[in-house]
C-alpha atoms as a PDB file:
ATOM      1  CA  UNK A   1     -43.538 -86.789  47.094  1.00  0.00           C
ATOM      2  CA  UNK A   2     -45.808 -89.757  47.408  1.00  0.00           C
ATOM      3  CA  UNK A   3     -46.666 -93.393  48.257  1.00  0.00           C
ATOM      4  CA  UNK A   4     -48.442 -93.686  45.406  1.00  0.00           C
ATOM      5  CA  UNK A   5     -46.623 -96.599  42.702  1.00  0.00           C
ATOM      6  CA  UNK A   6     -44.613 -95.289  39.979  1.00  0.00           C
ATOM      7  CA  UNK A   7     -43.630 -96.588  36.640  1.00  0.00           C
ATOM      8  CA  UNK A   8     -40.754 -96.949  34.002  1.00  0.00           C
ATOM      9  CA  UNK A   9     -40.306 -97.159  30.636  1.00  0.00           C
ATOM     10  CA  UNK A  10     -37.677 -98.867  28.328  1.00  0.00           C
ATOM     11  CA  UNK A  11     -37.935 -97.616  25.223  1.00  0.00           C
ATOM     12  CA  UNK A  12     -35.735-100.037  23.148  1.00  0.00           C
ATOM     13  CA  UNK A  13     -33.859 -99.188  19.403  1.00  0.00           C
ATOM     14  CA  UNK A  14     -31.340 -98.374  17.296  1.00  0.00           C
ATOM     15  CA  UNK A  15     -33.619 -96.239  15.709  1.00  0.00           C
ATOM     16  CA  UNK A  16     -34.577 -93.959  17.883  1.00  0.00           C
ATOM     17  CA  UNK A  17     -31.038 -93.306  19.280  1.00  0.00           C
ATOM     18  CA  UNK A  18     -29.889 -93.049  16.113  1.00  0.00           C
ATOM     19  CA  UNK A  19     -32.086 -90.492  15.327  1.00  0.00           C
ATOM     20  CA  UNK A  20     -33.883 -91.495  12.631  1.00  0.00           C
ATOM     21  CA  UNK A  21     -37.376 -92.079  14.056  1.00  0.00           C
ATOM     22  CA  UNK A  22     -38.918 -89.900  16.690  1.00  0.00           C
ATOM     23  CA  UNK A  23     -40.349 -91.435  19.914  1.00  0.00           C
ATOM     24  CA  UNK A  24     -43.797 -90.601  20.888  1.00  0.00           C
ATOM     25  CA  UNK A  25     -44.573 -92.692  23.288  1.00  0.00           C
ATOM     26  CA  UNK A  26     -43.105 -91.443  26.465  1.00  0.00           C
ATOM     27  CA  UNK A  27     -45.048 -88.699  25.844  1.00  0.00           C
ATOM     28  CA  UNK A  28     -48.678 -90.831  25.553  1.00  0.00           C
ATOM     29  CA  UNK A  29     -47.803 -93.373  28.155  1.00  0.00           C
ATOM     30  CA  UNK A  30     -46.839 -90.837  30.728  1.00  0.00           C
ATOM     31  CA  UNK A  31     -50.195 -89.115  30.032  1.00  0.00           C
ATOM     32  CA  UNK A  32     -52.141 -91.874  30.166  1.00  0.00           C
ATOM     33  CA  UNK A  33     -50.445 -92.990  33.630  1.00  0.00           C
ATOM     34  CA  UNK A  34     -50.754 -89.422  34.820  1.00  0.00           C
ATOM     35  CA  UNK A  35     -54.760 -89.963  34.354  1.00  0.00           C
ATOM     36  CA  UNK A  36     -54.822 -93.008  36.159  1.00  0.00           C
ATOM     37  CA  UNK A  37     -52.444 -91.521  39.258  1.00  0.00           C
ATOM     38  CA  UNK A  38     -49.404 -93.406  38.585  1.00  0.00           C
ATOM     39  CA  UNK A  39     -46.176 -91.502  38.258  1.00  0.00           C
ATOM     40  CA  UNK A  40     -43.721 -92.196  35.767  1.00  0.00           C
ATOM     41  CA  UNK A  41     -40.180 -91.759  36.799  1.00  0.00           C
ATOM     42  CA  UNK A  42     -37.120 -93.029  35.285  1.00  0.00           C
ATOM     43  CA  UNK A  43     -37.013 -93.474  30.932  1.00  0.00           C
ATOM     44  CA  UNK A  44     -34.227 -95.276  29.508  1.00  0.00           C
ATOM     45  CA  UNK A  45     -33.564 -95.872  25.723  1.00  0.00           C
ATOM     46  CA  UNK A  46     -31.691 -98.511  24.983  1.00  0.00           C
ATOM     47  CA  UNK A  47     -29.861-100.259  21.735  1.00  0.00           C
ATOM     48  CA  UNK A  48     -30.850-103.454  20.396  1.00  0.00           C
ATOM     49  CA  UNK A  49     -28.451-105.140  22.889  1.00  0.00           C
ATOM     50  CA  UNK A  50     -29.391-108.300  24.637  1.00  0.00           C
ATOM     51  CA  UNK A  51     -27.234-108.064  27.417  1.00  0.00           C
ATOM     52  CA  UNK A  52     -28.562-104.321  27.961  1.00  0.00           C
ATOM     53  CA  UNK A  53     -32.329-104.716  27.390  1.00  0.00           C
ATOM     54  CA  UNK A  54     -31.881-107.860  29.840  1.00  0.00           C
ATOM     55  CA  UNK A  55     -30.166-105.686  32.463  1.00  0.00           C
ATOM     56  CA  UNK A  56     -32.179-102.119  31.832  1.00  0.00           C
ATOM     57  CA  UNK A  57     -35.654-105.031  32.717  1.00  0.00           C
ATOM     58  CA  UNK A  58     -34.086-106.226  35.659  1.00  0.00           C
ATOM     59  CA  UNK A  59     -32.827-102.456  37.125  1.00  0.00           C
ATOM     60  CA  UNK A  60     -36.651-100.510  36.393  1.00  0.00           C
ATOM     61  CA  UNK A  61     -38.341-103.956  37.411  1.00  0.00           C
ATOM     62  CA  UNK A  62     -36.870-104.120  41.171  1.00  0.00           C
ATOM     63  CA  UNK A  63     -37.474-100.023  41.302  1.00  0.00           C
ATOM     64  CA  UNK A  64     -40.511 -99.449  40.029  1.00  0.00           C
ATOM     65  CA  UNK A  65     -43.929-100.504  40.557  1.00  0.00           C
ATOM     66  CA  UNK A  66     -45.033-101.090  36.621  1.00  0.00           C
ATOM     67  CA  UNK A  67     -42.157-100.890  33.698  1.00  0.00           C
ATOM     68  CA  UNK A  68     -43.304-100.710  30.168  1.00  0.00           C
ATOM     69  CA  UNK A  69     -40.663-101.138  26.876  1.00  0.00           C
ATOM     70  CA  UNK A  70     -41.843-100.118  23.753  1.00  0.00           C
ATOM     71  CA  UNK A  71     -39.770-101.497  20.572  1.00  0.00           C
ATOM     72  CA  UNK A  72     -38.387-104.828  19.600  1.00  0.00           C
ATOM     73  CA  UNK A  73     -41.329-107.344  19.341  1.00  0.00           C
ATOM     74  CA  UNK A  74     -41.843-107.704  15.497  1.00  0.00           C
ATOM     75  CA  UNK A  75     -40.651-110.370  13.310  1.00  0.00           C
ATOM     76  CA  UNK A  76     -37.182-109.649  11.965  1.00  0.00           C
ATOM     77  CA  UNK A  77     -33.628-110.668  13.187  1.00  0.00           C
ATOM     78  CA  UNK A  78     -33.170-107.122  15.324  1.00  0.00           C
ATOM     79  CA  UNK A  79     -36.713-108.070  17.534  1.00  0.00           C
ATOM     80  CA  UNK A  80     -35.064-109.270  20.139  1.00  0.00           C
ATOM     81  CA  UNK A  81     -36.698-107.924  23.194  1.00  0.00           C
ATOM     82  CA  UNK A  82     -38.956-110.770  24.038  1.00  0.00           C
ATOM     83  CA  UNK A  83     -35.851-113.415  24.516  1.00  0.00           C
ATOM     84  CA  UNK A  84     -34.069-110.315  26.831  1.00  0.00           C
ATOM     85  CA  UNK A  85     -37.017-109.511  29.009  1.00  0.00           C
ATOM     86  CA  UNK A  86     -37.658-113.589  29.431  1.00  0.00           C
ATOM     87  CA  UNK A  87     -33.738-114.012  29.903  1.00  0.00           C
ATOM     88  CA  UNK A  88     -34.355-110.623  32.863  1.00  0.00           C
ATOM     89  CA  UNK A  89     -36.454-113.246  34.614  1.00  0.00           C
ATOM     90  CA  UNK A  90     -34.632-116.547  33.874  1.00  0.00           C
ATOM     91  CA  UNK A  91     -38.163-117.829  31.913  1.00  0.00           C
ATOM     92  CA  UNK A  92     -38.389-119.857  29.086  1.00  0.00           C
ATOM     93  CA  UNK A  93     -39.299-119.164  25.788  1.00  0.00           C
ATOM     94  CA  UNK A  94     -40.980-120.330  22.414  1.00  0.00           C
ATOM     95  CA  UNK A  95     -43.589-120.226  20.335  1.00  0.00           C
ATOM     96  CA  UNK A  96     -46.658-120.731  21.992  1.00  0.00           C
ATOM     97  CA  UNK A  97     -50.118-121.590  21.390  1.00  0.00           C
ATOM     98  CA  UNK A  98     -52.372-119.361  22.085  1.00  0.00           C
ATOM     99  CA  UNK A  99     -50.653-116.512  20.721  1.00  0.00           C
ATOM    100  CA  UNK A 100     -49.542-118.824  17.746  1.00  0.00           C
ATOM    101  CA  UNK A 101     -53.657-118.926  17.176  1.00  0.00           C
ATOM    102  CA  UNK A 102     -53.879-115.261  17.375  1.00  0.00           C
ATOM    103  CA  UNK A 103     -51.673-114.830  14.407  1.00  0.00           C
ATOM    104  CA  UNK A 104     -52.979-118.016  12.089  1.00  0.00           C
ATOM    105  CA  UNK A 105     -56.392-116.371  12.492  1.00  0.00           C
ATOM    106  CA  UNK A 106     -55.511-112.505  11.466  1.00  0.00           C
ATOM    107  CA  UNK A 107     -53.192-113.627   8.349  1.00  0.00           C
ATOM    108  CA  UNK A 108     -56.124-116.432   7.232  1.00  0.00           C
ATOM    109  CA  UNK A 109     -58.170-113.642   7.378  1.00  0.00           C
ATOM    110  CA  UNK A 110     -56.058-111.669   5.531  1.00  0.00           C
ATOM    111  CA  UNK A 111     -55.650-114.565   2.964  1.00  0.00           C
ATOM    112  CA  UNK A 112     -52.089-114.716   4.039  1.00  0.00           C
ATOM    113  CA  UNK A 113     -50.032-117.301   4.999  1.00  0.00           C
ATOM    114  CA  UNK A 114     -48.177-117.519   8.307  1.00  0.00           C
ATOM    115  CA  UNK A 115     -44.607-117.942   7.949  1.00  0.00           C
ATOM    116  CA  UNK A 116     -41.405-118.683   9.548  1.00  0.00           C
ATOM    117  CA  UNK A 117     -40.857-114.613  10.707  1.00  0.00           C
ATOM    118  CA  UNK A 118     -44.282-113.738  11.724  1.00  0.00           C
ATOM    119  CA  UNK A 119     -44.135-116.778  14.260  1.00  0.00           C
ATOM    120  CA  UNK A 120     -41.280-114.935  15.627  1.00  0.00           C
ATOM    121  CA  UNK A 121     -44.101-112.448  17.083  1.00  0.00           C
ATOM    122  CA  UNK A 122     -46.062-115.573  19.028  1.00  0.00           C
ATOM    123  CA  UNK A 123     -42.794-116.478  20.880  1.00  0.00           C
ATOM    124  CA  UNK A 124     -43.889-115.645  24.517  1.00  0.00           C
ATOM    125  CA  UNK A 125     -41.950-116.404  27.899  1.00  0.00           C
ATOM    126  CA  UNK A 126     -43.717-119.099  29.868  1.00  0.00           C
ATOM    127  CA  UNK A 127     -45.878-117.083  32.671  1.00  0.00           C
ATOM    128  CA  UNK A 128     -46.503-114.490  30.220  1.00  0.00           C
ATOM    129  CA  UNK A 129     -50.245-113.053  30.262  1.00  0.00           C
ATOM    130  CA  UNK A 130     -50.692-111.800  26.845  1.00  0.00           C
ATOM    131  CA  UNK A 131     -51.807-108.210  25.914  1.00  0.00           C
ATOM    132  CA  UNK A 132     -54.148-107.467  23.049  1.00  0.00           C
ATOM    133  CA  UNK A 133     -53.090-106.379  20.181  1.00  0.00           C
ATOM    134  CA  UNK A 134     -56.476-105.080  18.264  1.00  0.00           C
ATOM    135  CA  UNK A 135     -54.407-102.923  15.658  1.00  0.00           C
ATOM    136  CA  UNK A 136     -52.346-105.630  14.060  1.00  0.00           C
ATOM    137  CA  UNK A 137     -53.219-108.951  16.083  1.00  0.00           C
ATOM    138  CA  UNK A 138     -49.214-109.339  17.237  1.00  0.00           C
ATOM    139  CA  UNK A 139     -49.698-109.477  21.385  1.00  0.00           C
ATOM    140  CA  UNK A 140     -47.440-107.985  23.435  1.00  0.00           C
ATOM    141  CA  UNK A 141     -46.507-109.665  26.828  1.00  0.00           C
ATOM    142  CA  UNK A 142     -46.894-109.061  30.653  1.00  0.00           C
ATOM    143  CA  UNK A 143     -44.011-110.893  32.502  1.00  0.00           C
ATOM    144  CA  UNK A 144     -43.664-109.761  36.600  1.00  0.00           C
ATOM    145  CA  UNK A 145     -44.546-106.155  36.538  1.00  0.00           C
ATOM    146  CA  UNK A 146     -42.754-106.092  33.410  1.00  0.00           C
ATOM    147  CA  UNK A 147     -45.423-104.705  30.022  1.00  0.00           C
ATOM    148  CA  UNK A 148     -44.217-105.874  26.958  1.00  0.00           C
ATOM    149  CA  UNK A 149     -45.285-103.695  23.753  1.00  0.00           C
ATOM    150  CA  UNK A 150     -44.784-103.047  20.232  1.00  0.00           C
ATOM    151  CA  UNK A 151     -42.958 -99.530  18.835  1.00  0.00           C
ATOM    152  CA  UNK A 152     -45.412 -98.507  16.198  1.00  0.00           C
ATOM    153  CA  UNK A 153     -47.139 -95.932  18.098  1.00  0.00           C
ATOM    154  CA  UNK A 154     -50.491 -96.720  17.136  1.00  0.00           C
ATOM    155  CA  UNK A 155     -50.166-100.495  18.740  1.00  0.00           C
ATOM    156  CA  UNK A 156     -48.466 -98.803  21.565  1.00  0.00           C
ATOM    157  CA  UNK A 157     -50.944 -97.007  22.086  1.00  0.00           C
ATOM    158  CA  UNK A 158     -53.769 -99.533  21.779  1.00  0.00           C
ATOM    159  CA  UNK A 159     -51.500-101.688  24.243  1.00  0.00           C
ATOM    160  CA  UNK A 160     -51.422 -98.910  26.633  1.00  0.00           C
ATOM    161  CA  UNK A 161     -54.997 -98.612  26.697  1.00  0.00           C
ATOM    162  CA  UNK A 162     -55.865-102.524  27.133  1.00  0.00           C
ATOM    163  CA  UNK A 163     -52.977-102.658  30.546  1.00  0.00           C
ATOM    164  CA  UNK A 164     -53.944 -99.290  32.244  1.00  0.00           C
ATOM    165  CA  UNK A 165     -57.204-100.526  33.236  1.00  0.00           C
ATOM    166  CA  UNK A 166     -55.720-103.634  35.325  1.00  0.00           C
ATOM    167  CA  UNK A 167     -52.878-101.282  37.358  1.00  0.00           C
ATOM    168  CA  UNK A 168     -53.400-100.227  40.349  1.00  0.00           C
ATOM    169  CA  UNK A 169     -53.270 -96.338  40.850  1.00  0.00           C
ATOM    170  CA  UNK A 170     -52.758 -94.687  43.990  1.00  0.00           C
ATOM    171  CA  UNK A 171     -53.763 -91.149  45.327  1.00  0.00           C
ATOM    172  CA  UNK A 172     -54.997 -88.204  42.897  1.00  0.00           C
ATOM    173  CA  UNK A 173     -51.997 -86.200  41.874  1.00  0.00           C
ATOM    174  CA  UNK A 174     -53.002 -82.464  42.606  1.00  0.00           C
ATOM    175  CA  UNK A 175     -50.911 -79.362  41.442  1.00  0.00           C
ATOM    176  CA  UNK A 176     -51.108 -75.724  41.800  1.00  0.00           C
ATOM    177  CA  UNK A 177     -49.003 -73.388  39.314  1.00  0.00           C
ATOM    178  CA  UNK A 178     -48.389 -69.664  39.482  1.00  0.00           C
ATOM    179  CA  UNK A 179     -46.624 -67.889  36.680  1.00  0.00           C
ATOM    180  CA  UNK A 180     -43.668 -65.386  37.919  1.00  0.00           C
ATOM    181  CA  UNK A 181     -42.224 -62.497  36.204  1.00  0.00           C
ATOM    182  CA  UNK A 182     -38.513 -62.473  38.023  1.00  0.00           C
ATOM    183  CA  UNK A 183     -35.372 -64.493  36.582  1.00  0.00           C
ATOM    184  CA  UNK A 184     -35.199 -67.945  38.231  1.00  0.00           C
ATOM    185  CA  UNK A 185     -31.770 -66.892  39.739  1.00  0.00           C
ATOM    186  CA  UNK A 186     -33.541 -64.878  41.963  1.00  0.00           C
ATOM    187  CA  UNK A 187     -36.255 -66.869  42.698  1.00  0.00           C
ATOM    188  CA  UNK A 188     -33.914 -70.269  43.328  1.00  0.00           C
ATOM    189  CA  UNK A 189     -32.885 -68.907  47.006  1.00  0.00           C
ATOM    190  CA  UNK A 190     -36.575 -68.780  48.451  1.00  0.00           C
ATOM    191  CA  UNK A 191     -37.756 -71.603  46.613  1.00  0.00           C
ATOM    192  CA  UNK A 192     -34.975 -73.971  47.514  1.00  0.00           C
ATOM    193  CA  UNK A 193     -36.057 -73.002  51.241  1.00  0.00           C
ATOM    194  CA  UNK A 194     -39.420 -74.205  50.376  1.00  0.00           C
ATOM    195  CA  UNK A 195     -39.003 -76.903  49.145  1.00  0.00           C
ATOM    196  CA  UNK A 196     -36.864 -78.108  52.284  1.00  0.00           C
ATOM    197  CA  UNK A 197     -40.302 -76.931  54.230  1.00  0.00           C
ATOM    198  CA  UNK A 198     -42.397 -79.104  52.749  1.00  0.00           C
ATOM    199  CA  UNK A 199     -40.262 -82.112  51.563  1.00  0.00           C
ATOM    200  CA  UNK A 200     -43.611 -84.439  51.242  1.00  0.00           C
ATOM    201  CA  UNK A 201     -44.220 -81.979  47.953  1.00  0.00           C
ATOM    202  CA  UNK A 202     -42.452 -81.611  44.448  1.00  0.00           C
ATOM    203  CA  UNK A 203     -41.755 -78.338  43.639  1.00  0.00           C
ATOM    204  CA  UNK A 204     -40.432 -77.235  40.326  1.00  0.00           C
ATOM    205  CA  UNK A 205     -39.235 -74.439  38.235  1.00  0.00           C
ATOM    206  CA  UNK A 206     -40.000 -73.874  34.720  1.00  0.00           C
ATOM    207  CA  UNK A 207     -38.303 -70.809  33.157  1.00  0.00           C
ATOM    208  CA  UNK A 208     -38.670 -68.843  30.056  1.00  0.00           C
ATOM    209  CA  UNK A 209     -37.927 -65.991  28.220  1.00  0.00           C
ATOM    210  CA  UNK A 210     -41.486 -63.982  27.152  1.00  0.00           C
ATOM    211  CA  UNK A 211     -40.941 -60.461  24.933  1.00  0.00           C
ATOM    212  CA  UNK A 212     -37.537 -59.574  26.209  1.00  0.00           C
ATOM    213  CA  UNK A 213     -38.489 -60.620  30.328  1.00  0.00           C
ATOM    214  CA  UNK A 214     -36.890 -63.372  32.149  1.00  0.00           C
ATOM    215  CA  UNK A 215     -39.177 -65.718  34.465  1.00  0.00           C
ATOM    216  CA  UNK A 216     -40.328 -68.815  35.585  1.00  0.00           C
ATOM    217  CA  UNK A 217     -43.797 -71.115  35.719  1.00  0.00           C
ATOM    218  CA  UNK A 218     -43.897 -72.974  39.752  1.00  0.00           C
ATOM    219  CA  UNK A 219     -45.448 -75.824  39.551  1.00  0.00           C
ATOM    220  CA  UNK A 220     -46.632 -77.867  43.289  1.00  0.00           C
ATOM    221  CA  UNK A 221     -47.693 -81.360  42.962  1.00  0.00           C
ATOM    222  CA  UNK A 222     -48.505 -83.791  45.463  1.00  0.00           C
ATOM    223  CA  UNK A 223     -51.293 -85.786  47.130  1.00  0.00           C
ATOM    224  CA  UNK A 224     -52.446 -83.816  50.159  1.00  0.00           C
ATOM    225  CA  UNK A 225     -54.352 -80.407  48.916  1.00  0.00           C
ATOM    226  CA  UNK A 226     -54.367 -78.919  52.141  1.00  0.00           C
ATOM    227  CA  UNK A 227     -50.223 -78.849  52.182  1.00  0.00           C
ATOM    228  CA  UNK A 228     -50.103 -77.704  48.666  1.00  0.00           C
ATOM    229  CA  UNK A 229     -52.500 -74.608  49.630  1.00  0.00           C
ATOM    230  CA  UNK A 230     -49.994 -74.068  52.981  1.00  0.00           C
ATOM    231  CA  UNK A 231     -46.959 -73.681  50.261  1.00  0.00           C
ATOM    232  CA  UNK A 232     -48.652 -71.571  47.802  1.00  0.00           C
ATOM    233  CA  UNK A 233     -49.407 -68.947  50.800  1.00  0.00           C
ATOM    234  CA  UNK A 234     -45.832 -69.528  51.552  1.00  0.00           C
ATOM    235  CA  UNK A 235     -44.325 -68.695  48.290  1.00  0.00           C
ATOM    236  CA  UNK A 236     -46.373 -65.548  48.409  1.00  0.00           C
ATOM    237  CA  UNK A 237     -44.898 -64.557  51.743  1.00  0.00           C
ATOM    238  CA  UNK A 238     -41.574 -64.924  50.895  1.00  0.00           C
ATOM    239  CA  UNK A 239     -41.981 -63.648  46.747  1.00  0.00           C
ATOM    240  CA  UNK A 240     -41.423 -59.953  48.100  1.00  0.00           C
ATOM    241  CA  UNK A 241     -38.174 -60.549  49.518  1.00  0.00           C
ATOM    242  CA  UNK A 242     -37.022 -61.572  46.450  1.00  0.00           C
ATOM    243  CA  UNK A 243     -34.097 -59.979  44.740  1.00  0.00           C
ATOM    244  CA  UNK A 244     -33.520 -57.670  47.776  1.00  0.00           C
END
């Protein structure tokens, strides 16, 4: 559909595939990216598995342009996705510094003590740029093309909005949409040919059921307006032959 770069996402706990807490973050990051022309195309979720996080990095990191994992950066014994994302890239790890600093100055603030479990949050991979944290001071991590954030969707989301600035986006993503009454059984045939016509495009079919009829939202994304206009007229040239 396009050159533009494209994006995954890792989202990483038991706790979301066990159903107990409901991910929202998919949903904002591939918003956000969607703003700043950046596609996002493969989500995994993951258990709190070493050996999966560590291979799930190293799959989305050689496909994608950007990957992002949410989950698994905060101080208890299950927060393991720092150590798998620096094992994905054979980097070191420990506590270090700068991020070390971060957290003294939040909890003195505070009038808290720093102890043995929150420095689990300033253990970064060497090569690591860190990413701000302004919600709760913790940083997350860039390692590669690899961004490293917290699951609480409000840090998430403040993450987000500190990384999307620095990517790279590529070509505005431009759609066109028309809303058919006729069951998408019918309207597969034709559309299928379409698609096939214009292959450079991303064509898709949305159905639904609306008091009682049958039909279908067609949605035409891409980066070149002028093609998307040429299928549009297209689907209307070939929308009366269907069902006959």
């Amino acid at each position: 559909m396009t050159d533009n770069p494209t994006a995954a996402m890792l989202v990483i706990g038991d706790e979301i595939l066990s159903g107990r807490t409901r991910d929202s973050n998919m949903h904002f990051l591939a918003n956000a990216l969607t703003r700043h022309n950046i596609p996002l195309m493969e989500v995994r979720v993951v258990p709190d598995v070493a050996a999966t996080i560590t291979a799930s990095v190293r799959a989305l990191s050689e496909a994608h342009t950007y990957v992002f994992t949410s989950g698994g950066i905060g101080p208890t014994h299950d927060d393991i996705t720092a150590d798998a994302v620096a094992a994905a890239f054979g980097a070191h790890i420990d506590v270090r510094d700068d991020a070390r600093a971060i957290l003294e100055t939040h909890y003195a603030n505070r009038g808290t003590q720093i102890n043995e479990a929150r420095l689990r949050m300033a253990r970064i991979p060497d090569g690591a740029a860190l990413i701000d944290n302004p919600v709760s001071a913790a940083p997350g991590f860039t390692l590669g093309n690899v961004h490293v954030m917290a699951g609480v969707p409000t840090v998430f989301e403040a993450m987000v909005a500190s990384v999307i600035p620095t990517l790279t986006g590529g070509a505005p993503l431009l759609s066109q949409s028309v809303t058919l009454y006729i069951p998408e059984g019918e309207l597969a045939g034709p559309l299928g040919a379409l698609a096939q016509e214009f292959p450079e495009l991303s064509m898709g079919s949305y159905p639904f059921q609306r008091d009682g009829a049958f039909g279908a939202q067609i949605v035409v994304r891409g980066t070149d307006g002028p093609r998307i206009d040429a299928a549009m007229a297209r689907l209307g040239e070939v929308l009366p032959q269907v069902g006959k």
